[in-house]
N, C-alpha and C. Protein backbone atom coordinates (compact mmCIF):
# COMPACT_ATOMS: atom_id res chain seq x y z
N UNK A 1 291.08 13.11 141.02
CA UNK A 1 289.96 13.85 141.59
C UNK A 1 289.87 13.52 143.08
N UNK A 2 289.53 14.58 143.92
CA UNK A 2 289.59 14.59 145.48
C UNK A 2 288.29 13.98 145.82
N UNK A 3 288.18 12.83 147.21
CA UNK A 3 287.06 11.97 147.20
C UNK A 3 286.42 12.87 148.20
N UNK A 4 285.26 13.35 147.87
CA UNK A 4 284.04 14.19 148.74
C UNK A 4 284.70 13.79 150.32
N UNK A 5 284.00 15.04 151.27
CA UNK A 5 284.71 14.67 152.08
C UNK A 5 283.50 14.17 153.04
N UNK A 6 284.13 13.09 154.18
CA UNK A 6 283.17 12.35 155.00
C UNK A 6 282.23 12.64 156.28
N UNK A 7 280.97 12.81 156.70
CA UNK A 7 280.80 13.19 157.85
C UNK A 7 281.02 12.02 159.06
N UNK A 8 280.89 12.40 160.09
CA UNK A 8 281.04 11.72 160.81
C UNK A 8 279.71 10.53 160.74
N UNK A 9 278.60 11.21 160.37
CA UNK A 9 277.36 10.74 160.62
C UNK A 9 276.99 10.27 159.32
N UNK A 10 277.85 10.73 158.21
CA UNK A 10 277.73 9.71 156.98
C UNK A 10 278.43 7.88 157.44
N UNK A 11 279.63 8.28 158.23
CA UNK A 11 280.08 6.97 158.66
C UNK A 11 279.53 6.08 159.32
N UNK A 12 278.78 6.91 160.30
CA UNK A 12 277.55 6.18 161.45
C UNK A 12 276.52 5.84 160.69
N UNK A 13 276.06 6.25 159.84
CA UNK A 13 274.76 5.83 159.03
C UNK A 13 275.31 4.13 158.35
N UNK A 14 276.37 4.65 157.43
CA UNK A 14 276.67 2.99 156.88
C UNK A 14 276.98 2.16 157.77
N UNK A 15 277.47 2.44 158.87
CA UNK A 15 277.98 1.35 159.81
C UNK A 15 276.91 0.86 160.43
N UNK A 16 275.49 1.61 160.66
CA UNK A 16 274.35 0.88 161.34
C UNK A 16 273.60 0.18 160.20
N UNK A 17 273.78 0.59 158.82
CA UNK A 17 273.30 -0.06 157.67
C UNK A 17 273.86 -1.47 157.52
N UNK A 18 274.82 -2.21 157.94
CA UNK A 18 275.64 -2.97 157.86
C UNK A 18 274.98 -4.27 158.78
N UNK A 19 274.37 -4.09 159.63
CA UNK A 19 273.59 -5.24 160.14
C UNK A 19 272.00 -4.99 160.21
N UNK A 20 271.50 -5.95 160.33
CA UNK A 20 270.03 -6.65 159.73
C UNK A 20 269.31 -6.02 160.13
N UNK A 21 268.06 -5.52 159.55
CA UNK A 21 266.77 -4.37 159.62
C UNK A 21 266.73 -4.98 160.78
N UNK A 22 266.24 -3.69 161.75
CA UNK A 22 265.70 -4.04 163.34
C UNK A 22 266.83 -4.53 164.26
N UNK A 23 267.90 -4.42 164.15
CA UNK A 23 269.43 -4.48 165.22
C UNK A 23 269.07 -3.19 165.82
N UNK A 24 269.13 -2.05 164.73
CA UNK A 24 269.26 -0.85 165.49
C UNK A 24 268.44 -0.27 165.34
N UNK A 25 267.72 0.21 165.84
CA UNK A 25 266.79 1.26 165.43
C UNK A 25 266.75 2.67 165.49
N UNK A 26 266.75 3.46 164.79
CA UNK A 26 267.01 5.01 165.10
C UNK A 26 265.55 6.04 164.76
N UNK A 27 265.25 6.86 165.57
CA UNK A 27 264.15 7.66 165.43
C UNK A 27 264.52 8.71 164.23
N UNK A 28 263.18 8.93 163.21
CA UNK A 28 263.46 10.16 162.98
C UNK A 28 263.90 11.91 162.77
N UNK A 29 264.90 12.25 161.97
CA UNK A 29 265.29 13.48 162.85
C UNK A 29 264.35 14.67 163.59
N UNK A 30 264.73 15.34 164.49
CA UNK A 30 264.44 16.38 165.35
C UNK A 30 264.00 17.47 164.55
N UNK A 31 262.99 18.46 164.30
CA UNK A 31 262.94 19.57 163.28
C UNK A 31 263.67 20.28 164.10
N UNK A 32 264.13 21.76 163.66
CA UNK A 32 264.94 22.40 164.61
C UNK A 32 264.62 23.16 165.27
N UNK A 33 263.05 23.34 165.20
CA UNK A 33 262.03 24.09 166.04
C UNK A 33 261.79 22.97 167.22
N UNK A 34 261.98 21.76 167.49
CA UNK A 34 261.99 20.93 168.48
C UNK A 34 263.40 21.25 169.33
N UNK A 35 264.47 21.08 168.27
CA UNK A 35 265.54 21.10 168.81
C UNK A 35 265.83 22.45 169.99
N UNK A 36 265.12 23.94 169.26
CA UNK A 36 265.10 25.04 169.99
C UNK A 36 264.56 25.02 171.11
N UNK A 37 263.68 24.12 171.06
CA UNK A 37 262.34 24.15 171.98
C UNK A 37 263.46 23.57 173.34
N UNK A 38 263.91 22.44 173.22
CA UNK A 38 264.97 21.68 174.48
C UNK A 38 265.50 23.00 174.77
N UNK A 39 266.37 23.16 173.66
CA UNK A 39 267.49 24.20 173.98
C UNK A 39 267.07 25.22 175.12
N UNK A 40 265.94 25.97 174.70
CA UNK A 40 265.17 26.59 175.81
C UNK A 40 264.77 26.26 177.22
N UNK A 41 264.13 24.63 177.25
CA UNK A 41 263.99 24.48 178.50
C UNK A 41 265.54 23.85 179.32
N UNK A 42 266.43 24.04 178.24
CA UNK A 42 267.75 23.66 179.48
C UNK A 42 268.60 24.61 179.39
N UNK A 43 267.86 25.95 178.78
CA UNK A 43 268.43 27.15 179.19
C UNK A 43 270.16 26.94 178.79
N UNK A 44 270.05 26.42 177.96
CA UNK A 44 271.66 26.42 177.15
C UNK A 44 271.44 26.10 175.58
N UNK A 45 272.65 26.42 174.78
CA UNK A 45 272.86 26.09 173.40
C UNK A 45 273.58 24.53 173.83
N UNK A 46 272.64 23.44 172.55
CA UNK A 46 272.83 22.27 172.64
C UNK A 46 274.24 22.70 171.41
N UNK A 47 275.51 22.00 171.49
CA UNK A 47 276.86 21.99 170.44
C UNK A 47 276.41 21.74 169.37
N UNK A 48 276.88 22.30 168.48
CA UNK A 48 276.33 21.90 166.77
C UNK A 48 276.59 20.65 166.74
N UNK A 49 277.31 20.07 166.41
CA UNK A 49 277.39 18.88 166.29
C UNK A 49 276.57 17.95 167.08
N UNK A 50 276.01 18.05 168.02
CA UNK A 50 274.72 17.51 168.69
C UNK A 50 273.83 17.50 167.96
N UNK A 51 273.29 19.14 167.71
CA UNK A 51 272.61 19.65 166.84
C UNK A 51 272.15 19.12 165.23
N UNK A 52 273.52 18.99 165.09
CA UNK A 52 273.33 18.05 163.23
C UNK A 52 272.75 16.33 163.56
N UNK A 53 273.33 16.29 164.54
CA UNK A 53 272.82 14.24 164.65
C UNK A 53 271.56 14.54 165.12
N UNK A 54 271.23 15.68 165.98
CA UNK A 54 269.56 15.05 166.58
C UNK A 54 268.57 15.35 165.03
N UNK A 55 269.20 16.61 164.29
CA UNK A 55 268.74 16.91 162.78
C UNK A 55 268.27 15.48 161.81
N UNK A 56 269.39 14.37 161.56
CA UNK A 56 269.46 13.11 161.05
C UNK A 56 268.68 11.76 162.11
N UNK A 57 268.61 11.48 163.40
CA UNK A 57 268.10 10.83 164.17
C UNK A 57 267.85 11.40 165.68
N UNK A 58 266.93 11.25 165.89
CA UNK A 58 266.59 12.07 167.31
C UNK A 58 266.34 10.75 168.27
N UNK A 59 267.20 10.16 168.43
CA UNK A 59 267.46 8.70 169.26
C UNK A 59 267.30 7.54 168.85
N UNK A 60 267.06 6.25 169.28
CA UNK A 60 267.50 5.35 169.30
C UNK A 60 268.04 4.13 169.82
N UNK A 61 267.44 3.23 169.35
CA UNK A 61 268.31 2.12 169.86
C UNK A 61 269.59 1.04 169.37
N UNK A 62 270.56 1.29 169.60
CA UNK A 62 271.43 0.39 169.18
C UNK A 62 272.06 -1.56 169.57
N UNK A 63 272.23 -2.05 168.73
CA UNK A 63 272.21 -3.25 169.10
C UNK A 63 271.75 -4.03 170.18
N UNK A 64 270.38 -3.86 169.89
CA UNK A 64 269.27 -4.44 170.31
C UNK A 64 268.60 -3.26 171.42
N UNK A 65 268.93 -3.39 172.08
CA UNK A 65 268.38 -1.95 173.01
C UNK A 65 269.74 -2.14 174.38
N UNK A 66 270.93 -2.67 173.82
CA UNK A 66 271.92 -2.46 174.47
C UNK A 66 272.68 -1.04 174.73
N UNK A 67 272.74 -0.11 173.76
CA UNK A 67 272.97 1.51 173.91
C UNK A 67 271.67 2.49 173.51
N UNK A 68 271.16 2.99 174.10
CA UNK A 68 270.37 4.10 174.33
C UNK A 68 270.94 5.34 173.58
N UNK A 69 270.77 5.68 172.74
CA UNK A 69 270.52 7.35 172.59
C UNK A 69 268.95 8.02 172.98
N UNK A 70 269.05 8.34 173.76
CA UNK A 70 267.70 9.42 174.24
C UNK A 70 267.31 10.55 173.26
N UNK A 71 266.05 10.32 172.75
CA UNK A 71 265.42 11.69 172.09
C UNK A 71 264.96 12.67 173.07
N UNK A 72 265.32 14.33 172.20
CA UNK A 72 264.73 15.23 173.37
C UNK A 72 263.16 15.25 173.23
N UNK A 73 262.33 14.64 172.00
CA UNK A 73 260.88 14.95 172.42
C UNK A 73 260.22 13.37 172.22
């Protein structure tokens, strides 16, 4: 039997699961009426794949507040 296939952001999820509550912290996802809302004021289509991660976490901090992901709201 063929093993389901992987997202990218299924991989990123276990890999931030992997060290101790509060290393990383990630915001809740973006509804996509937020997401439209950016899209609008920067007068461009944000890439789907942007699109699906801000869907799952809309920023963040990673190992410790050493990498930044920026939320759009």
């Amino acid at each position: 039997m063929a093993k389901p296939a992987t997202t990218p952001f299924q991989k990123f999820a276990r890999e931030v699961g992997k060290y101790p509550p509060g290393f990383h912290v990630l915001r809740p996802g973006a509804p996509d009426e937020v997401i439209a809302e950016a899209e609008k004021k920067l007068k461009r289509e944000l890439p789907e794949v942007y699109r699906r991660f801000l869907r799952g976490w809309n920023g963040g901090l990673l190992f410790g507040s050493g990498v930044v992901i920026f939320a759009i709201y």
